[in-house]
Each structure stands twice: as C-alpha cells, then as structure tokens.
N, C-alpha and C. Protein backbone atom coordinates (compact mmCIF):
# COMPACT_ATOMS: atom_id res chain seq x y z
N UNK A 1 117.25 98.44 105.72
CA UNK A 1 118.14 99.56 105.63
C UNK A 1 118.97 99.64 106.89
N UNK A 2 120.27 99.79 106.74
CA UNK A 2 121.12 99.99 108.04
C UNK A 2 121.00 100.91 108.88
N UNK A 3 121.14 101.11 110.06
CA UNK A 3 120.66 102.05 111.14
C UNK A 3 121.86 103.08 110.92
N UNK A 4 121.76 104.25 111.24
CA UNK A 4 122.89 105.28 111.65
C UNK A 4 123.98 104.68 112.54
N UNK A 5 124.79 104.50 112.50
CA UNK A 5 125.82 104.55 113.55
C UNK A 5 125.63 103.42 114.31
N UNK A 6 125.31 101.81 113.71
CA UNK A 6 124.87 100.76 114.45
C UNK A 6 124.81 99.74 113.55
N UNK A 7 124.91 98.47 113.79
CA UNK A 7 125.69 97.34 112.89
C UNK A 7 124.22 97.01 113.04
N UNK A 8 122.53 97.24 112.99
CA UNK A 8 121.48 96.33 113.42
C UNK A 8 120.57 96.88 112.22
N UNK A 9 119.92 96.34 111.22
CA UNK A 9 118.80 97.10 110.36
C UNK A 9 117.84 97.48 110.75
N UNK A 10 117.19 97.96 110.53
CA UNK A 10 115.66 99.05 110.95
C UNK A 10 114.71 98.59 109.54
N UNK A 11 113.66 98.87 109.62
CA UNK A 11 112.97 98.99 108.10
C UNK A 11 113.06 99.83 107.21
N UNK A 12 112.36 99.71 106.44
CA UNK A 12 112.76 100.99 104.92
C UNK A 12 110.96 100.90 104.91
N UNK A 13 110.07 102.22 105.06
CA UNK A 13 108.84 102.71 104.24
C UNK A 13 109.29 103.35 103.50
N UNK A 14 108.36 102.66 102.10
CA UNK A 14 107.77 103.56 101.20
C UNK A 14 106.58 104.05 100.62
N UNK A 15 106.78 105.46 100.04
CA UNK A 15 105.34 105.56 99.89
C UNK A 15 104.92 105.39 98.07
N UNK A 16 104.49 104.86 97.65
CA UNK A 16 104.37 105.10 96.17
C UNK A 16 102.78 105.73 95.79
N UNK A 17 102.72 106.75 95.08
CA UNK A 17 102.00 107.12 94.44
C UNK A 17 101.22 106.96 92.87
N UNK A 18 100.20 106.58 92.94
CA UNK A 18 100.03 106.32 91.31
C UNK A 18 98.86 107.13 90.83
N UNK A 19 98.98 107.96 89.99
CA UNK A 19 98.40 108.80 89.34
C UNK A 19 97.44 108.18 88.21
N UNK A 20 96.27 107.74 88.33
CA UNK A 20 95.33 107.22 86.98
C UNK A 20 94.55 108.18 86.40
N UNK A 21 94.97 108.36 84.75
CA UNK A 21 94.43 109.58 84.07
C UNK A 21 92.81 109.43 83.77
N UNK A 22 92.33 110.62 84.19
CA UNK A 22 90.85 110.48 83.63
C UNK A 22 90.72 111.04 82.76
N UNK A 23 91.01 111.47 82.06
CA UNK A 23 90.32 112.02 80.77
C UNK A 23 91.35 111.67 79.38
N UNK A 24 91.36 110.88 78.44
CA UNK A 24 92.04 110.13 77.34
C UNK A 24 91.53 110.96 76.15
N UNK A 25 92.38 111.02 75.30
CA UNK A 25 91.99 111.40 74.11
C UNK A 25 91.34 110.17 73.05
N UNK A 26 91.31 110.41 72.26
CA UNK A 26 90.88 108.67 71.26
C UNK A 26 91.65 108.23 70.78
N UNK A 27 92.72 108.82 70.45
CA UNK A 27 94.15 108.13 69.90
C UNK A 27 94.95 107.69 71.33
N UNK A 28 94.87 108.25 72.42
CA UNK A 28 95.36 107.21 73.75
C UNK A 28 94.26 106.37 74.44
N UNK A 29 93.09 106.64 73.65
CA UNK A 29 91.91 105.21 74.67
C UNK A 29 92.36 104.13 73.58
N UNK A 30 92.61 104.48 72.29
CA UNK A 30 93.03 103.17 71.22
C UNK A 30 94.32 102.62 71.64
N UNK A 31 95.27 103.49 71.92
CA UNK A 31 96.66 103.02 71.97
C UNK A 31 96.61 101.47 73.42
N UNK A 32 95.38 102.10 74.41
CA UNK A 32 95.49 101.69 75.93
C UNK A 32 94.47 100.09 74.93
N UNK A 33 93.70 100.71 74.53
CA UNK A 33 92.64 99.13 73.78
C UNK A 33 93.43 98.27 73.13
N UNK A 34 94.65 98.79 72.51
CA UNK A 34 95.50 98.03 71.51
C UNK A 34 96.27 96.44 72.84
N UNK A 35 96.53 97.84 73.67
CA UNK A 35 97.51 97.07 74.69
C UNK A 35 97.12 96.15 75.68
N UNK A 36 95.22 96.40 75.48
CA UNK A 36 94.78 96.04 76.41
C UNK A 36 94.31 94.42 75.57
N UNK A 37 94.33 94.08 74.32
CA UNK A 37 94.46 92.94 73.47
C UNK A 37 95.47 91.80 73.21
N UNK A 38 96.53 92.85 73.85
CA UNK A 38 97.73 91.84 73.58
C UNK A 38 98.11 91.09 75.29
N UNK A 39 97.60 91.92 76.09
CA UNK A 39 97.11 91.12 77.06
C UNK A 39 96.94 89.49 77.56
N UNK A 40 97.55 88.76 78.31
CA UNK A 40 97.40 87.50 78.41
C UNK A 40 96.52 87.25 80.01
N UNK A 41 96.90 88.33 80.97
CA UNK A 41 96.58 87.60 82.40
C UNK A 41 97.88 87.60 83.01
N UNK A 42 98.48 86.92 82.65
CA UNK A 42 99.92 85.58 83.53
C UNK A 42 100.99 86.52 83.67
N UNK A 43 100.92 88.09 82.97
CA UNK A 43 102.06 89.48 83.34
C UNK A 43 101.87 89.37 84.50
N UNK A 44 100.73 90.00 84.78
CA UNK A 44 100.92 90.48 86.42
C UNK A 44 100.00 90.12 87.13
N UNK A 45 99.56 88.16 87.97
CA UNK A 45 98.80 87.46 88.10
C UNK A 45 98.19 88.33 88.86
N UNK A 46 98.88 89.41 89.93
CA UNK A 46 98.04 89.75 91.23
C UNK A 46 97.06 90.62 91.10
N UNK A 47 97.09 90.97 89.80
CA UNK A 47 96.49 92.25 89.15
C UNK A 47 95.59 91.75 88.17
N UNK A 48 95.07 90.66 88.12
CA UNK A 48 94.18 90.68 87.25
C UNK A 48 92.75 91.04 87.45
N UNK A 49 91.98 91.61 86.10
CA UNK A 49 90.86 92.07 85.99
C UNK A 49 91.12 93.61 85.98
N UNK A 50 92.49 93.90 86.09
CA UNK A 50 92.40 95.72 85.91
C UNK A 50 92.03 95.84 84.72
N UNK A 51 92.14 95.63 83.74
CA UNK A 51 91.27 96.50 82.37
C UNK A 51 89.95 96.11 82.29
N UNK A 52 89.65 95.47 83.04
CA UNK A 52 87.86 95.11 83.13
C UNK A 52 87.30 96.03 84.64
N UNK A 53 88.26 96.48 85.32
CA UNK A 53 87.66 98.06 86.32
C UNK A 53 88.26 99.10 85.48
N UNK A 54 89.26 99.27 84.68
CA UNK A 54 89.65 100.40 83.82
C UNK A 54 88.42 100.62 82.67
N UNK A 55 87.67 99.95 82.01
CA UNK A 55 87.07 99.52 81.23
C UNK A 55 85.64 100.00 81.51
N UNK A 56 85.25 99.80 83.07
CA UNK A 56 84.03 100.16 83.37
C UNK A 56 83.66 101.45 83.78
N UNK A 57 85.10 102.20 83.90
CA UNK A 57 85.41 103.65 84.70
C UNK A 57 85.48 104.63 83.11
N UNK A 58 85.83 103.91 82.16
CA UNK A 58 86.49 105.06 80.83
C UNK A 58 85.07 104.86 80.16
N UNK A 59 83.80 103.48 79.82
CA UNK A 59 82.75 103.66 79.47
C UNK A 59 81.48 103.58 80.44
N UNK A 60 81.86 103.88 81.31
CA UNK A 60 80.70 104.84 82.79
C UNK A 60 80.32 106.52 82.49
C-alpha cells in the first residue's frame, strides 16, 4: 500500500475473521454432507482434512 504523501510502500494488515456455526439444523448438516461428497481434496490443497475436524466437532 502507498505511504501518505511519499513515493515508498509500507505494508497493508489485515485482519480476517471467520465465524464457524455451531449449532446446524438437519436440513443444513445435509446440505454441508451433500457438499462435503462432492469434495475432491485438490480445491483447497492447504486445507485439507477440514471436514474430517468439522466432522468430529458436529458428531462430538
């Protein structure tokens, strides 16, 4: 990000927040199971195994 009043960049923080719902109804734990089938891995390599900690948290 460009500095105020100066030709030199500075950094940019951000903060992101992510909100994970605990409590699902059965028509959104099916909708999340549906999605969680069509599933390959190779979407989002860095992230794999989240529906297998999502999985252990919704039947815990």
């Amino acid at each position: 990000m460009s500095l105020l009043n100066s030709r030199g960049r500075g950094d940019l923080m951000a903060r992101i927040l992510v909100e994970t719902p605990t409590k699902l109804t059965k028509e959104q734990r099916a909708i999340l199971e549906q999605y969680r089938e069509t599933e390959t891995g190779d979407e989002c390599p860095a992230s794999k195994g989240f529906f297998a900690r999502a999985r252990k948290i919704f039947e815990g």
